[in-house]
PDB file of N, CA and C in Angstrom:
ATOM      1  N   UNK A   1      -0.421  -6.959  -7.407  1.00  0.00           N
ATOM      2  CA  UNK A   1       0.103  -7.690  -6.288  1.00  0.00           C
ATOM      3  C   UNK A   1      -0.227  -9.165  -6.424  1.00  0.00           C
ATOM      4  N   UNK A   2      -1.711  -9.007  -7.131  1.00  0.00           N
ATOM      5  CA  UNK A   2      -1.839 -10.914  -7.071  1.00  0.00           C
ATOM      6  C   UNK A   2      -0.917 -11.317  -7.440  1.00  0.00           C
ATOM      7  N   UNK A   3      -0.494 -11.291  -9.304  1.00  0.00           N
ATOM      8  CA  UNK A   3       0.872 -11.546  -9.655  1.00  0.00           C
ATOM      9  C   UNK A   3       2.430 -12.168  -8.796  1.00  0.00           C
ATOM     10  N   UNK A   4       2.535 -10.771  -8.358  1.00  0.00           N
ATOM     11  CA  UNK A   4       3.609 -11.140  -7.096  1.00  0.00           C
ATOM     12  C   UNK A   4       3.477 -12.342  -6.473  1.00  0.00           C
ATOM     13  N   UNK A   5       2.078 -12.537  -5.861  1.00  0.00           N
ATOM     14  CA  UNK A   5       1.462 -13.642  -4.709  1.00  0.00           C
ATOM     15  C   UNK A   5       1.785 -14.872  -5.490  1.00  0.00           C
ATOM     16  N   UNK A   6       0.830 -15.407  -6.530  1.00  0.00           N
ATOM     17  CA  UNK A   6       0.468 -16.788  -7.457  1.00  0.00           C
ATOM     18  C   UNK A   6       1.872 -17.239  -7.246  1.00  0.00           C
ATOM     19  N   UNK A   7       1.007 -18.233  -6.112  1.00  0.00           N
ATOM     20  CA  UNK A   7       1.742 -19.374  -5.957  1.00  0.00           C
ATOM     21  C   UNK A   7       2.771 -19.500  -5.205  1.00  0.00           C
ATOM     22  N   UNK A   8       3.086 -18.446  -4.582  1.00  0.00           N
ATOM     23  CA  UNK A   8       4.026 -18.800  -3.169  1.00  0.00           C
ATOM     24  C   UNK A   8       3.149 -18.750  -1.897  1.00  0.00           C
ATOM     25  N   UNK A   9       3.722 -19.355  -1.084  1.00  0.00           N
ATOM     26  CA  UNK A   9       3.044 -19.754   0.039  1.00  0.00           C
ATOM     27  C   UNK A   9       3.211 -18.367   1.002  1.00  0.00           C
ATOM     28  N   UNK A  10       1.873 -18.249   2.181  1.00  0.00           N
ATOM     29  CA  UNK A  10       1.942 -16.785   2.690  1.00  0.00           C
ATOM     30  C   UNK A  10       1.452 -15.988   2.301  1.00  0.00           C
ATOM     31  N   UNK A  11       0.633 -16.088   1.163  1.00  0.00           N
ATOM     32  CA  UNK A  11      -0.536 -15.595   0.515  1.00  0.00           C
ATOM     33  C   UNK A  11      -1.627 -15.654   0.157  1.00  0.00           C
ATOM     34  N   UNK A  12      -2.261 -16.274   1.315  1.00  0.00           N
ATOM     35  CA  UNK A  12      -3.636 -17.333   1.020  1.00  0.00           C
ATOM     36  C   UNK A  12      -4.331 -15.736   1.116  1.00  0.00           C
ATOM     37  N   UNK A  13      -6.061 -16.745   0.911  1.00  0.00           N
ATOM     38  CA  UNK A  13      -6.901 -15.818   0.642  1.00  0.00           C
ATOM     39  C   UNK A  13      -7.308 -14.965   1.418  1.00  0.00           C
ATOM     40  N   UNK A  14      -7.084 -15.525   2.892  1.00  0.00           N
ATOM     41  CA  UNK A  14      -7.220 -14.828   4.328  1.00  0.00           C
ATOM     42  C   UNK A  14      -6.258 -13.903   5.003  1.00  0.00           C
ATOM     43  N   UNK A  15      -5.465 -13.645   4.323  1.00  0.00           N
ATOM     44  CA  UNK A  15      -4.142 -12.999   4.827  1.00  0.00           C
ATOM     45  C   UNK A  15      -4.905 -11.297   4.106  1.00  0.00           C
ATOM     46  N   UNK A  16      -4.660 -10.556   5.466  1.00  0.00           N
ATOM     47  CA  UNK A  16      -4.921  -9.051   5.164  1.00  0.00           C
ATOM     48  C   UNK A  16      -3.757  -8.401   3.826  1.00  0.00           C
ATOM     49  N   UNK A  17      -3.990  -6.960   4.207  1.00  0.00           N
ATOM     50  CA  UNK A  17      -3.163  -6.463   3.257  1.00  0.00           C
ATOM     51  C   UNK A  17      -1.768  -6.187   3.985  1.00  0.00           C
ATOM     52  N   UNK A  18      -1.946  -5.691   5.453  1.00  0.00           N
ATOM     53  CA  UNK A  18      -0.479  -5.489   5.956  1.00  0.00           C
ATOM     54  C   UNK A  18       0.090  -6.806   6.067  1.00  0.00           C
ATOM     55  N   UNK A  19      -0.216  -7.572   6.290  1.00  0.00           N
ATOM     56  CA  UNK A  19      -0.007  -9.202   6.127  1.00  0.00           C
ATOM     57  C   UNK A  19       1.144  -9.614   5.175  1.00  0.00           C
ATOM     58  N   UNK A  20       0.308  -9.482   3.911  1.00  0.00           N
ATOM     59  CA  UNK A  20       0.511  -9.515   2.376  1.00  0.00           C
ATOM     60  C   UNK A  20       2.079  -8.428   2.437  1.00  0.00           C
ATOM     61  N   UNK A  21       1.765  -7.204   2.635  1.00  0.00           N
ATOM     62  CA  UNK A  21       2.734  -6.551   2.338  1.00  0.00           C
ATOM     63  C   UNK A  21       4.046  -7.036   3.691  1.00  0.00           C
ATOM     64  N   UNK A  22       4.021  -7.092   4.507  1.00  0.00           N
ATOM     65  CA  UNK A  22       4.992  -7.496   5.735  1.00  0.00           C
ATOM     66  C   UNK A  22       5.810  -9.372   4.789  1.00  0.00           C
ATOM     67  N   UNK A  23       4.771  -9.766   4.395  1.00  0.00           N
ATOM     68  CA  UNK A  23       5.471 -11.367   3.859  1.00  0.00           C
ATOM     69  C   UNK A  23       6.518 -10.404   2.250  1.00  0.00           C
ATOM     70  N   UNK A  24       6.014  -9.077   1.610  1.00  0.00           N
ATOM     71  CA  UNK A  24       6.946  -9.099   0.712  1.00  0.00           C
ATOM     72  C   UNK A  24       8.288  -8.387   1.278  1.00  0.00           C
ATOM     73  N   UNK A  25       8.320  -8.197   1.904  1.00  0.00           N
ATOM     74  CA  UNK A  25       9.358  -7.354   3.267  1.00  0.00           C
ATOM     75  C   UNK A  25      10.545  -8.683   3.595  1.00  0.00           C
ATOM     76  N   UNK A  26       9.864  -9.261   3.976  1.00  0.00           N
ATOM     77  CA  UNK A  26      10.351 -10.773   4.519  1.00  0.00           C
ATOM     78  C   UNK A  26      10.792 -11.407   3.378  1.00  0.00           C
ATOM     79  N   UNK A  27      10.800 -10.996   2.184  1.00  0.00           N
ATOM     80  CA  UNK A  27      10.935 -11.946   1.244  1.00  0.00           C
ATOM     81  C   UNK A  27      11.910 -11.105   0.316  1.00  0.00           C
ATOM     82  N   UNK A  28      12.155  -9.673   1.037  1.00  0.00           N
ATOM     83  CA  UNK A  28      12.879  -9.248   0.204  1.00  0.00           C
ATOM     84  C   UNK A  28      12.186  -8.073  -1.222  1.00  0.00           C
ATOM     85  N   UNK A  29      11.190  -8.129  -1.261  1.00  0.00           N
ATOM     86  CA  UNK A  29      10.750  -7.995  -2.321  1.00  0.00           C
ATOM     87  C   UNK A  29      10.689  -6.541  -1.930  1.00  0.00           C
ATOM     88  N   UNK A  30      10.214  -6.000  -1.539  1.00  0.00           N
ATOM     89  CA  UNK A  30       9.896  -4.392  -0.284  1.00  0.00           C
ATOM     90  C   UNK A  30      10.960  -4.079   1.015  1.00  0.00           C
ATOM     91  N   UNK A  31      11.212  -2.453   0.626  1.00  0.00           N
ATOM     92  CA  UNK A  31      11.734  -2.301   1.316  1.00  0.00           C
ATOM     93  C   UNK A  31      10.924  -2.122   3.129  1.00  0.00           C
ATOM     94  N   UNK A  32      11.702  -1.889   4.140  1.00  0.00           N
ATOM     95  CA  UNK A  32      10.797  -1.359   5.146  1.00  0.00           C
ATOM     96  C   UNK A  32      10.128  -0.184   5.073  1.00  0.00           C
ATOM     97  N   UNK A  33      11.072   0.906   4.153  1.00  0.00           N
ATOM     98  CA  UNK A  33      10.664   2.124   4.206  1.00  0.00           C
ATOM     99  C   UNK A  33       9.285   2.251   2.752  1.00  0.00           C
ATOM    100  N   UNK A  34       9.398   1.062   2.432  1.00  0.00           N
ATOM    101  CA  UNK A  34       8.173   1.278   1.179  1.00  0.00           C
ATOM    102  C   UNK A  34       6.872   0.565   1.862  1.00  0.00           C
ATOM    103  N   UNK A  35       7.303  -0.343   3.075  1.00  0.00           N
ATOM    104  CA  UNK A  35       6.072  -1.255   3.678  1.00  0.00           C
ATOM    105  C   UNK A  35       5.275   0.011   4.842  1.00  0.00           C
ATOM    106  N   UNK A  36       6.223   0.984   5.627  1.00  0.00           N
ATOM    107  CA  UNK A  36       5.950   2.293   6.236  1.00  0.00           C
ATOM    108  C   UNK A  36       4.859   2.989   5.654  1.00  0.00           C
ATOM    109  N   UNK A  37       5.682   3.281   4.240  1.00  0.00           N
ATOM    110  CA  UNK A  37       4.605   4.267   3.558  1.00  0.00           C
ATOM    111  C   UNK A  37       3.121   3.799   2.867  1.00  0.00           C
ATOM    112  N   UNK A  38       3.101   2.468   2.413  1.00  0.00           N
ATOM    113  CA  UNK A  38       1.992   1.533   1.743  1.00  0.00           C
ATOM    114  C   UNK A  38       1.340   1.207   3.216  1.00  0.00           C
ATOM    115  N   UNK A  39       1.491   1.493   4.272  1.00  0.00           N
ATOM    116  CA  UNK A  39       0.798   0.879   5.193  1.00  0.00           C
ATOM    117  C   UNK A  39       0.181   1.762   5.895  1.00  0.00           C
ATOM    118  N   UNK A  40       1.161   3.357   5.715  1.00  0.00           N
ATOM    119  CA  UNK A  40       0.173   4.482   5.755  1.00  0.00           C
ATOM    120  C   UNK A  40      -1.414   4.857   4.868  1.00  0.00           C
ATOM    121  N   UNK A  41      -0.414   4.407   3.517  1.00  0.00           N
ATOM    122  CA  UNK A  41      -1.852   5.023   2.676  1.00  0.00           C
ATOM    123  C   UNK A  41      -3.030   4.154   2.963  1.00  0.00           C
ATOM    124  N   UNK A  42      -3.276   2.616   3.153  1.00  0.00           N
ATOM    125  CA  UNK A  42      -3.843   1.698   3.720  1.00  0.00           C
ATOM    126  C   UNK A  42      -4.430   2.372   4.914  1.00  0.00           C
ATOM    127  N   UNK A  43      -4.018   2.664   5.961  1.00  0.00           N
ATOM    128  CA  UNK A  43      -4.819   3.517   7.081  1.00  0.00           C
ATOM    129  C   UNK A  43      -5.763   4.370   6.904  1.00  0.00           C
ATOM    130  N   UNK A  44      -4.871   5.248   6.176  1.00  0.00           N
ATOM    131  CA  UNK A  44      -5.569   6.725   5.819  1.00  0.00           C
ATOM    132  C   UNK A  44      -7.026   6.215   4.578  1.00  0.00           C
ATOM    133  N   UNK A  45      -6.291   5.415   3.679  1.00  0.00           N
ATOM    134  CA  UNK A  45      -7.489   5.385   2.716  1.00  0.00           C
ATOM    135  C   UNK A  45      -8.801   4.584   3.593  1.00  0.00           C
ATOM    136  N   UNK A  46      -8.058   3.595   4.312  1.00  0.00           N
ATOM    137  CA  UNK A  46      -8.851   2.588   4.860  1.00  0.00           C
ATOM    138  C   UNK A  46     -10.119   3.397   5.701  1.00  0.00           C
ATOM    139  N   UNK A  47      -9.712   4.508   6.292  1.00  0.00           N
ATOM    140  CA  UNK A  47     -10.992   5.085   7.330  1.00  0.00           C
ATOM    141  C   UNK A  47     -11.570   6.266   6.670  1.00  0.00           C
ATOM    142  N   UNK A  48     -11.922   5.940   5.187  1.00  0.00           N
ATOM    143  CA  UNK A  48     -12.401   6.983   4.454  1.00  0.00           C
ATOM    144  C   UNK A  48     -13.801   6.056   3.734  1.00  0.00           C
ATOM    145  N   UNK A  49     -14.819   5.767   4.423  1.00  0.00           N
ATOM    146  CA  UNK A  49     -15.669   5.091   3.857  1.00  0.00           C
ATOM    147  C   UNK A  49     -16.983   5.990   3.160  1.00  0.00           C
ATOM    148  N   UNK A  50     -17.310   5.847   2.069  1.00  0.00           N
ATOM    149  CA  UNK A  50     -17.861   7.156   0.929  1.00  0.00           C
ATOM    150  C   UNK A  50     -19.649   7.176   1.792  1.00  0.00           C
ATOM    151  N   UNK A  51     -19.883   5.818   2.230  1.00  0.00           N
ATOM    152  CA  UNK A  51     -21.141   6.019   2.976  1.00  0.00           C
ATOM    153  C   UNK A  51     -21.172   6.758   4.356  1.00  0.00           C
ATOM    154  N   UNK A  52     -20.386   7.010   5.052  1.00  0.00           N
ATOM    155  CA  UNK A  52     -20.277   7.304   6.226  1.00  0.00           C
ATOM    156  C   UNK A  52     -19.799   9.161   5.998  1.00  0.00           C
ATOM    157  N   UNK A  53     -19.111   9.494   4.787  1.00  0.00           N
ATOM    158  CA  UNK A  53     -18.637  11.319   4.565  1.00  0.00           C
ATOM    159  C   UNK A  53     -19.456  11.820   4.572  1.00  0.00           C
ATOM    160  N   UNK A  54     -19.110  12.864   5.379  1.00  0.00           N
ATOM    161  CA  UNK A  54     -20.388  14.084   6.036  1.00  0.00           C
ATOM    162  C   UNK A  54     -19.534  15.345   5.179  1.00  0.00           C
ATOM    163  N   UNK A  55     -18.259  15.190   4.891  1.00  0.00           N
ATOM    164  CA  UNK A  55     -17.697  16.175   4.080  1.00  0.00           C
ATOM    165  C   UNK A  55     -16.933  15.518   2.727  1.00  0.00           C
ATOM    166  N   UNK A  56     -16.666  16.565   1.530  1.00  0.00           N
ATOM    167  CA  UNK A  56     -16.314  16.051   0.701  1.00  0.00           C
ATOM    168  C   UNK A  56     -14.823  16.056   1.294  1.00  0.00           C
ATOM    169  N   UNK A  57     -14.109  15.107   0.605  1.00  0.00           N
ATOM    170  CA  UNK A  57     -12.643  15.097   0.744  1.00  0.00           C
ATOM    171  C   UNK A  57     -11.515  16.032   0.678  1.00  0.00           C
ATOM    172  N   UNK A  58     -12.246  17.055  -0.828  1.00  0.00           N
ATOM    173  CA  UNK A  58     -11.175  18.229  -1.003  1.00  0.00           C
ATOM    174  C   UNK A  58     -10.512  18.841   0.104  1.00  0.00           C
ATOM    175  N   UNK A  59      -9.546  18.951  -0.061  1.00  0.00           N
ATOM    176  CA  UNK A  59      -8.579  19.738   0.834  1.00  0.00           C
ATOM    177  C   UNK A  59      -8.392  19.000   2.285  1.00  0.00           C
ATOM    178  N   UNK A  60      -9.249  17.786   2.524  1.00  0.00           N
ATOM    179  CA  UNK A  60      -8.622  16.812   3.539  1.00  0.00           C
ATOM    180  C   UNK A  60      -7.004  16.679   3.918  1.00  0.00           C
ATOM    181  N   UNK A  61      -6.517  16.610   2.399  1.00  0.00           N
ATOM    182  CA  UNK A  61      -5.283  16.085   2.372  1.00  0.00           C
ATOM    183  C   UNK A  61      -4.116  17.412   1.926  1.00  0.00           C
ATOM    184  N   UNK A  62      -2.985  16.861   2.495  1.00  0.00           N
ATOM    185  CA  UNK A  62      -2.094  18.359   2.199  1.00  0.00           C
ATOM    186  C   UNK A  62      -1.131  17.898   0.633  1.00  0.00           C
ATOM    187  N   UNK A  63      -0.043  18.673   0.629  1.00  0.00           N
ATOM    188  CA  UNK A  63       0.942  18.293  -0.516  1.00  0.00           C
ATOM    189  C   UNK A  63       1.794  17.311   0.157  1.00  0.00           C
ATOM    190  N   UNK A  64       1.898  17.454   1.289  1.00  0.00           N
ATOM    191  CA  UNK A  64       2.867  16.670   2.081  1.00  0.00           C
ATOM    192  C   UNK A  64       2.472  15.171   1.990  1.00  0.00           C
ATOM    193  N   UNK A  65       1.317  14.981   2.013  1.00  0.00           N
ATOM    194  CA  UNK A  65       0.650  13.353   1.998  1.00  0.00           C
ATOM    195  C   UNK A  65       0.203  12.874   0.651  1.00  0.00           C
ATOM    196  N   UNK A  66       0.076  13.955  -0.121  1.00  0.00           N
ATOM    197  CA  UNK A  66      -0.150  13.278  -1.857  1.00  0.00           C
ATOM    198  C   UNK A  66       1.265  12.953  -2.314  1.00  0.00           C
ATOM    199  N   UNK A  67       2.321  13.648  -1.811  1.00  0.00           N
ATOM    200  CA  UNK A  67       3.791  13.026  -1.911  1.00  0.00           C
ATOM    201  C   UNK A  67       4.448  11.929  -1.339  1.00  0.00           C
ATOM    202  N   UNK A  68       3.382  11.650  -0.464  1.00  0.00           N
ATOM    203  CA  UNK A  68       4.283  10.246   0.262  1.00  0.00           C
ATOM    204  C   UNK A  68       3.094   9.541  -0.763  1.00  0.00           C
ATOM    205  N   UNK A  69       1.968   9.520  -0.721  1.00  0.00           N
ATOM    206  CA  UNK A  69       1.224   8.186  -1.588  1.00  0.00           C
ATOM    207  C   UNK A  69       1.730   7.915  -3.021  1.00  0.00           C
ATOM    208  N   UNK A  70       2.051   8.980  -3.775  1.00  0.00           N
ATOM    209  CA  UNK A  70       2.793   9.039  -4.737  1.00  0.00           C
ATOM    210  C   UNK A  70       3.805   8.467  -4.849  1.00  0.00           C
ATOM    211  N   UNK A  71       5.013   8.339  -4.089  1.00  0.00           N
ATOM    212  CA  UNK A  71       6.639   7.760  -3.572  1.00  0.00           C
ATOM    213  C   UNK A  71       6.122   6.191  -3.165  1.00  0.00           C
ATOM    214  N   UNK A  72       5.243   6.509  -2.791  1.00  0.00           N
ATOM    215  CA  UNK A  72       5.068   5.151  -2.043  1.00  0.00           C
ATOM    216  C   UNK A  72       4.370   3.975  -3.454  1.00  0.00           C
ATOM    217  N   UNK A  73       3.387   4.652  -3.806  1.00  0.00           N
ATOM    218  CA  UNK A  73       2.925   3.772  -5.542  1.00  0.00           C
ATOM    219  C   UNK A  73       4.366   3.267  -6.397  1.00  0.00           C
ATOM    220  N   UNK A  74       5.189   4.340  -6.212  1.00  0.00           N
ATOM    221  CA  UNK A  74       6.190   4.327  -7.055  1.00  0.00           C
ATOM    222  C   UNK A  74       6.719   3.242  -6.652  1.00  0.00           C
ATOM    223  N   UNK A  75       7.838   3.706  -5.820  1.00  0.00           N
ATOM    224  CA  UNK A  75       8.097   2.419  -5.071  1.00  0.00           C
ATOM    225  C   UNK A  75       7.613   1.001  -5.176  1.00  0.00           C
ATOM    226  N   UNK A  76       6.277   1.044  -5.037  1.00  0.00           N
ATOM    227  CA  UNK A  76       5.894  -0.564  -5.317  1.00  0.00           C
ATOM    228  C   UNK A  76       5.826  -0.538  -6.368  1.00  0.00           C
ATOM    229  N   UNK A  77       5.406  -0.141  -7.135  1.00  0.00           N
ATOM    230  CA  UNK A  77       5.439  -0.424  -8.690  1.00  0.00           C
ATOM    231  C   UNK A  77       6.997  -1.016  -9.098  1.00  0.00           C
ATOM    232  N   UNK A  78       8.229  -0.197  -8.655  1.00  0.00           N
ATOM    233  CA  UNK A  78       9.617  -0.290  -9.106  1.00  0.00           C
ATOM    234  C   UNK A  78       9.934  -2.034  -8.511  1.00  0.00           C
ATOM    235  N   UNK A  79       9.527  -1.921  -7.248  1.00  0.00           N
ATOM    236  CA  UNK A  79       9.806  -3.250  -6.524  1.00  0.00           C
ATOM    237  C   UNK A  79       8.948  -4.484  -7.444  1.00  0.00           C
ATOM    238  N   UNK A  80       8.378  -4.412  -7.512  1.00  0.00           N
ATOM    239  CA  UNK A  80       7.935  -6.079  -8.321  1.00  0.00           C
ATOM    240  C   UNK A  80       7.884  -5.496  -9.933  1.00  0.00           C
ATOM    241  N   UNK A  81       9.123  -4.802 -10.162  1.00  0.00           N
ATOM    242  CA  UNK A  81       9.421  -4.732 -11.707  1.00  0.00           C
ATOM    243  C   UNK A  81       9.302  -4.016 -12.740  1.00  0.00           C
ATOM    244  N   UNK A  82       8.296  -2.580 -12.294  1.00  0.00           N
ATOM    245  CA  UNK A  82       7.738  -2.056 -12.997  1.00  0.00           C
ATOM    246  C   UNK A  82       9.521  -1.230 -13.670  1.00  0.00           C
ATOM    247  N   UNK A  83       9.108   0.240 -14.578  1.00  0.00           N
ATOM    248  CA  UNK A  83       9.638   1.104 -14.662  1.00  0.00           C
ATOM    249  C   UNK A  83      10.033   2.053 -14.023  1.00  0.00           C
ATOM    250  N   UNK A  84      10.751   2.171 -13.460  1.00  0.00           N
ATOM    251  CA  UNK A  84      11.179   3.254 -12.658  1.00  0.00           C
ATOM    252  C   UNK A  84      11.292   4.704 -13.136  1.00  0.00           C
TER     253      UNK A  84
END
């Protein structure tokens, strides 16, 4: 993502990640439905702090949500150029 950022404006150092991702939305670069899903996994990963687990993770998560984080990597990856 730095990549993406260097050097356009709207990407300073203080700007969060939904921030960051909402300015590539605005810019075209992301779709809405890829800023939805990247802003899910951001949540979900975000309130998973390794000092605070009283349980291990296994089986936290279903097939249903390793398929959207998956679609959703993809997705950004495809959007700033990768291989599809």
């Amino acid at each position: 993502m730095q990549e993406v950022q260097k050097g356009r404006p709207g990407f300073g150092k203080r700007k969060g990640f939904k921030k960051r991702i909402q300015k590539l939305v605005d810019d075209g670069v992301l779709s809405s439905e890829s800023q939805e899903d990247l802003n899910w996994v951001w949540d979900v990963r975000n309130n998973a702090h390794l000092v605070t687990l009283t349980d291990a993770e296994y089986q936290k998560y279903n097939l249903k949500d390793y398929n959207r984080a998956v679609r959703a990597l993809h997705r950004f990856r495809v959007s700033l150029g990768g291989e599809s």
